[in-house]
C-alpha atoms as a PDB file:
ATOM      1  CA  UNK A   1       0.000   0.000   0.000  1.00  0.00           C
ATOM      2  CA  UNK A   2       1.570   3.494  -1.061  1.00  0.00           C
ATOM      3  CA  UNK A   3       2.021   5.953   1.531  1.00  0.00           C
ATOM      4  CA  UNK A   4      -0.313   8.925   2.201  1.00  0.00           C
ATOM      5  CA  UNK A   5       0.683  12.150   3.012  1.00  0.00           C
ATOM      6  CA  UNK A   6       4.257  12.293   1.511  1.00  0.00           C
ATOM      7  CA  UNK A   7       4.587  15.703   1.116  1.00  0.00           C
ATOM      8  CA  UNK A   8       5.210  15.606   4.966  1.00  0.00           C
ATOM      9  CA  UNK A   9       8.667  14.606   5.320  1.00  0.00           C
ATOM     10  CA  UNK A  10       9.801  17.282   2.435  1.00  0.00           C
ATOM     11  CA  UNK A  11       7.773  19.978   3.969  1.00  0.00           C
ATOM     12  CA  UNK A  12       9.044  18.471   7.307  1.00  0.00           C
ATOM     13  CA  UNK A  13      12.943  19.457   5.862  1.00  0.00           C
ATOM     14  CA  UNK A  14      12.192  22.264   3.432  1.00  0.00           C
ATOM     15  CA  UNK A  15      10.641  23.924   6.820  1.00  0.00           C
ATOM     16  CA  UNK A  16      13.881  23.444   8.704  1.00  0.00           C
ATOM     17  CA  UNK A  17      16.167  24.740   5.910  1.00  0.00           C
ATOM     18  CA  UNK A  18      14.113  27.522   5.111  1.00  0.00           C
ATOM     19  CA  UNK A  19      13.293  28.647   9.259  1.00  0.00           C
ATOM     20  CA  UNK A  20      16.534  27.464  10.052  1.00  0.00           C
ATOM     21  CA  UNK A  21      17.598  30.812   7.517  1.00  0.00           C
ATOM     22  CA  UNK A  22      14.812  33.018   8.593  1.00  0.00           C
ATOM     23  CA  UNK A  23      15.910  33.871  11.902  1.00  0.00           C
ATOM     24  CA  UNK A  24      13.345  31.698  13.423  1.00  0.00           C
ATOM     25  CA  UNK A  25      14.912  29.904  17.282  1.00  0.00           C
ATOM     26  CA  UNK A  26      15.197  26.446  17.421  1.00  0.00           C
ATOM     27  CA  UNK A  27      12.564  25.822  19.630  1.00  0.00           C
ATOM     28  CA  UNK A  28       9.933  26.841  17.051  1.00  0.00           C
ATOM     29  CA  UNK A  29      11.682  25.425  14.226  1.00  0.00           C
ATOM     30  CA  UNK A  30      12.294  21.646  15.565  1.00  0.00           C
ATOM     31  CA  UNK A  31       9.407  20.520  17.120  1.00  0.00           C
ATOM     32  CA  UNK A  32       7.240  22.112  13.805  1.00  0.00           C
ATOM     33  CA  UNK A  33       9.761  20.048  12.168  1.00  0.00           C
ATOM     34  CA  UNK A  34       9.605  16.819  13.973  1.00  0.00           C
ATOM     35  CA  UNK A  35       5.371  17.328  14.374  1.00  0.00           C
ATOM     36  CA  UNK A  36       5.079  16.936  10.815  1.00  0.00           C
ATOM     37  CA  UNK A  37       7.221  14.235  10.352  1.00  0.00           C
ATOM     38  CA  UNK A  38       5.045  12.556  13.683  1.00  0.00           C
ATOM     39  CA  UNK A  39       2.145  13.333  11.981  1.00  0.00           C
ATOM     40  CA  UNK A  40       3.406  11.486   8.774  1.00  0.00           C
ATOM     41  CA  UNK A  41       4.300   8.547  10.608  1.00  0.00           C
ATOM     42  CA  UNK A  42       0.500   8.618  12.427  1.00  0.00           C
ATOM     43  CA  UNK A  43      -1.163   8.830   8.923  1.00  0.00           C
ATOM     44  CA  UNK A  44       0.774   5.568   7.752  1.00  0.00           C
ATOM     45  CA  UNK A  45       1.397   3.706  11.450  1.00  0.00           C
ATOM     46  CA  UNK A  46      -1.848   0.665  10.398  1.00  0.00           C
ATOM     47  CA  UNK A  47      -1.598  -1.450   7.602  1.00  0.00           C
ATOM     48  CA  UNK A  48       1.936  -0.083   5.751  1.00  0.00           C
ATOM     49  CA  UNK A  49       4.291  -2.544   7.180  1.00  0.00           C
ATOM     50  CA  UNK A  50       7.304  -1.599   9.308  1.00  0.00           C
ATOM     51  CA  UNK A  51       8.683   1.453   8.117  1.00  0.00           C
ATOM     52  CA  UNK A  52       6.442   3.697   9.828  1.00  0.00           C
ATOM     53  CA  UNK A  53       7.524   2.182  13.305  1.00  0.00           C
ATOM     54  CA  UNK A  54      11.517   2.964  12.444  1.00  0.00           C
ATOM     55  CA  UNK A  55      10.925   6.740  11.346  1.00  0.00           C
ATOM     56  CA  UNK A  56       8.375   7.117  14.256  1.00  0.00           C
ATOM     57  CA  UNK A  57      11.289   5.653  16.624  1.00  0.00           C
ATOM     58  CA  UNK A  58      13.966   7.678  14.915  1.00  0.00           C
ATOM     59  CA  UNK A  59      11.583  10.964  15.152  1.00  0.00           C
ATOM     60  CA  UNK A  60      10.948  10.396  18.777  1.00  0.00           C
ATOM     61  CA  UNK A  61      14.473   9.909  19.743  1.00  0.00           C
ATOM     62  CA  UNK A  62      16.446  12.589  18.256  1.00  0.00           C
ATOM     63  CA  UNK A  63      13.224  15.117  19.238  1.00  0.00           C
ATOM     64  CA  UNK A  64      14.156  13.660  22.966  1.00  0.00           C
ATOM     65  CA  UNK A  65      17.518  14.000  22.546  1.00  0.00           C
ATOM     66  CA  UNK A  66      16.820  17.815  21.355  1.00  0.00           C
ATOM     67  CA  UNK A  67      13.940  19.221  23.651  1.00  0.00           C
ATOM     68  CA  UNK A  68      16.160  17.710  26.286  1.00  0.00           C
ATOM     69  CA  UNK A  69      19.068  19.980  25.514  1.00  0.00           C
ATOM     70  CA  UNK A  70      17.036  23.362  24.717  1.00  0.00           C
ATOM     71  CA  UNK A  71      16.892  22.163  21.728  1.00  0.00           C
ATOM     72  CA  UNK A  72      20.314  21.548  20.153  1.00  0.00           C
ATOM     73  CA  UNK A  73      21.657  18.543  19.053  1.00  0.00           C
ATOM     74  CA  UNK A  74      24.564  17.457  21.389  1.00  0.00           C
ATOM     75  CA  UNK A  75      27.739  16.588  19.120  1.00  0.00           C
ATOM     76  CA  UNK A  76      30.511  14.641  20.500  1.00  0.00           C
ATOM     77  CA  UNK A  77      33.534  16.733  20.591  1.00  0.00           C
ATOM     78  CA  UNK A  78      36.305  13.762  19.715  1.00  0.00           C
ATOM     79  CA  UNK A  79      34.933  13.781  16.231  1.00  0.00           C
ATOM     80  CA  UNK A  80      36.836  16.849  15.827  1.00  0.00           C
ATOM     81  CA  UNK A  81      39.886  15.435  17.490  1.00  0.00           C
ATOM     82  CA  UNK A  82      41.863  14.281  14.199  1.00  0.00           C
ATOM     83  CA  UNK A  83      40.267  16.343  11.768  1.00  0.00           C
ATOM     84  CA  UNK A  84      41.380  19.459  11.188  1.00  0.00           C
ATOM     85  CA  UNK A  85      38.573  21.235  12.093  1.00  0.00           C
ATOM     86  CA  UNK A  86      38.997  23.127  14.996  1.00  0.00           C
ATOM     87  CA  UNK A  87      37.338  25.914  13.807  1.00  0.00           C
ATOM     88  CA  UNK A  88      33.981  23.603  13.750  1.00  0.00           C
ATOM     89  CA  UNK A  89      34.359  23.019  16.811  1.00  0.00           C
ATOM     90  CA  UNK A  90      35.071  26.763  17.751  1.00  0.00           C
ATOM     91  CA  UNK A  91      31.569  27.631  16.111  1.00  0.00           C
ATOM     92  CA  UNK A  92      29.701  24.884  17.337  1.00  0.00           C
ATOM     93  CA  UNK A  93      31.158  26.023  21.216  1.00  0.00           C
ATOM     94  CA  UNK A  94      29.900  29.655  20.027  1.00  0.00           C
ATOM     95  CA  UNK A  95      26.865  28.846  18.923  1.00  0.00           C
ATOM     96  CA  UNK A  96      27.327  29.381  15.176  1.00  0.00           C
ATOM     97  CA  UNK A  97      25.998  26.490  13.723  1.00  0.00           C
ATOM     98  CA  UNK A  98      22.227  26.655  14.023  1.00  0.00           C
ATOM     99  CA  UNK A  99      20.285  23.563  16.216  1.00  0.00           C
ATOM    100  CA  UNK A 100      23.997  22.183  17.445  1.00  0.00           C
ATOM    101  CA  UNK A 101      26.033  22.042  20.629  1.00  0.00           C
ATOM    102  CA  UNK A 102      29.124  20.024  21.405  1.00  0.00           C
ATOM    103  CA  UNK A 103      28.828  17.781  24.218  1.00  0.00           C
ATOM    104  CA  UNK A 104      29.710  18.126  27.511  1.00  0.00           C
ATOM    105  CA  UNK A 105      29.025  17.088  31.558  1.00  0.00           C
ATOM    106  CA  UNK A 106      25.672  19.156  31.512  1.00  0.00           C
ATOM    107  CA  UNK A 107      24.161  16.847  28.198  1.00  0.00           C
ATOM    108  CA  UNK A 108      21.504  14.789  28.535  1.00  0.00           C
ATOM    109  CA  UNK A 109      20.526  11.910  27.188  1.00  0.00           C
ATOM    110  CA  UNK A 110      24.247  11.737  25.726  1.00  0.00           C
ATOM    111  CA  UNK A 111      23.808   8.689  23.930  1.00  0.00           C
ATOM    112  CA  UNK A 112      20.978  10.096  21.397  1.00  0.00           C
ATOM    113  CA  UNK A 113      23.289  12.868  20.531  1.00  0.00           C
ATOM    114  CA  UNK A 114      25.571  12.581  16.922  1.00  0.00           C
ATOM    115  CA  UNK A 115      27.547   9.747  18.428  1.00  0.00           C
ATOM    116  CA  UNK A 116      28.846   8.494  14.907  1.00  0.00           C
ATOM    117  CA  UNK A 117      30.865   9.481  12.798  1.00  0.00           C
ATOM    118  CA  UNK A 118      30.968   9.390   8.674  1.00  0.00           C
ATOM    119  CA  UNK A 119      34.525   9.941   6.665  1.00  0.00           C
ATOM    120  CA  UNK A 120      35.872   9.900   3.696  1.00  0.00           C
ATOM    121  CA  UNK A 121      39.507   9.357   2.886  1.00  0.00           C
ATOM    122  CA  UNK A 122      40.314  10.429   6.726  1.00  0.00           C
ATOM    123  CA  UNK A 123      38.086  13.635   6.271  1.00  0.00           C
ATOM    124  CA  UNK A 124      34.962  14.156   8.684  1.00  0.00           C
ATOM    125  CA  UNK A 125      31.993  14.741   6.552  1.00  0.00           C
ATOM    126  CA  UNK A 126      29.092  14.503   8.770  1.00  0.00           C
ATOM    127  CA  UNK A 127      27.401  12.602  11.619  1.00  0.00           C
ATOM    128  CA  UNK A 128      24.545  10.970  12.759  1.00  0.00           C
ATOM    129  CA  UNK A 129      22.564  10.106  15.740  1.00  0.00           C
ATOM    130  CA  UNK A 130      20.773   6.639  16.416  1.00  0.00           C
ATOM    131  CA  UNK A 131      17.306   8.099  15.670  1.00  0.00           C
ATOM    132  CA  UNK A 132      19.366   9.299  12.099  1.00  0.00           C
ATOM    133  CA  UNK A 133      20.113   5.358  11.746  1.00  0.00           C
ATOM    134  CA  UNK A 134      16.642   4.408  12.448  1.00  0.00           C
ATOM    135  CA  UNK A 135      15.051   7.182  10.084  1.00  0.00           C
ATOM    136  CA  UNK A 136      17.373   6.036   7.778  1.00  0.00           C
ATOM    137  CA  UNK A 137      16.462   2.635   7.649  1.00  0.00           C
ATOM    138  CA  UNK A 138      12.687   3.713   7.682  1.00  0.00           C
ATOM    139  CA  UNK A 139      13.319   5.369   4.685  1.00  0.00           C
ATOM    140  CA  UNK A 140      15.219   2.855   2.761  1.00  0.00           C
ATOM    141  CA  UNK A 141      12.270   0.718   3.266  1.00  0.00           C
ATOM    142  CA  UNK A 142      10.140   3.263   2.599  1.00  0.00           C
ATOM    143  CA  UNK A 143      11.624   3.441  -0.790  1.00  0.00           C
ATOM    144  CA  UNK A 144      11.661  -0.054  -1.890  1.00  0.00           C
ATOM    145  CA  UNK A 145       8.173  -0.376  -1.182  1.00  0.00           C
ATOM    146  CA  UNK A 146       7.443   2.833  -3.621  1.00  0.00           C
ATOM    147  CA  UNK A 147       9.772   1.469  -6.045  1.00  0.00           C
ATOM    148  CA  UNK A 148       8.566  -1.631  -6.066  1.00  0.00           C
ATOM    149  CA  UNK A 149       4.822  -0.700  -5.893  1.00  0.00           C
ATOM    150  CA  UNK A 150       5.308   1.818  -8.998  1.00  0.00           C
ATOM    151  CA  UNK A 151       7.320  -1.371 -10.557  1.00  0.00           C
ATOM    152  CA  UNK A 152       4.449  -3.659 -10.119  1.00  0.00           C
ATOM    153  CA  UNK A 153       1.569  -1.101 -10.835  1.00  0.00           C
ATOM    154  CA  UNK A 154       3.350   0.613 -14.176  1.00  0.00           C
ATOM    155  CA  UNK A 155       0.452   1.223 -16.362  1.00  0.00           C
ATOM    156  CA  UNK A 156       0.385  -1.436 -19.810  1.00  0.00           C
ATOM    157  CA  UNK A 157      -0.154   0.154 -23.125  1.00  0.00           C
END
């Protein structure tokens, strides 16, 4: 069965890029965010298999992990050990980087925060959190399932 709603998710991100911009704080911009990607997951949670459950998991945790630091995403600070990027970490100290913190003794739920780490050829390009892993895999599902419903259901001529 196809999903309903799926506007939600890219409304869900084009509202964070675009309020992220605007000025707007991070605590109106993140849970607006992470209520319409809730509200996708509600629309879809009966009869649509398992996907819904792993982005509704992965939406609940990192919007824990956020509201429970004033909403910021905690990053660990020893991915910017090795890197090269001190200034990074300089503007993520300062505030700089909209909706992210580094983490410290004051963090909680520490564990939900970025705790992994993505490179390429020994450069840091980006991290995740375990409700990113879980959306992830949500939406890899998700996609099969549309790919393979528009396979099966391609109109004959």
């Amino acid at each position: 069965m196809m999903p309903v709603k799926l506007y939600l998710p890219f409304l869900a991100f084009a509202a964070e890029f675009l309020l992220s911009r605007g000025g707007f704080p991070e605590w109106f911009v993140f849970p607006f965010e992470y209520g319409l990607l809730l509200w996708f997951v509600l629309a879809n949670i009966k009869g649509r298999g398992s996907w819904p459950y792993w982005i509704g998991a992965g939406t609940i945790l990192n919007f824990a992990v956020i509201s429970a630091n004033g909403f910021y995403m905690p990053v660990w600070p020893s991915f910017f050990a090795d890197s090269g990027k001190s200034e990074l970490i300089e503007a993520l100290l300062n505030g700089d980087i909209f909706g992210y913190t580094v983490v410290d003794a004051g963090t909680r739920l520490p564990f939900l925060a970025d705790v992994v780490g993505f490179s390429f050829y020994g450069d840091l390009i980006g991290f995740a959190s375990i409700g990113d892993l879980l959306l992830l895999v949500g939406a890899c599902i998700l996609l099969y399932k549309v790919i393979r419903y528009n396979l099966l259901h391609k109109p004959t001529k």
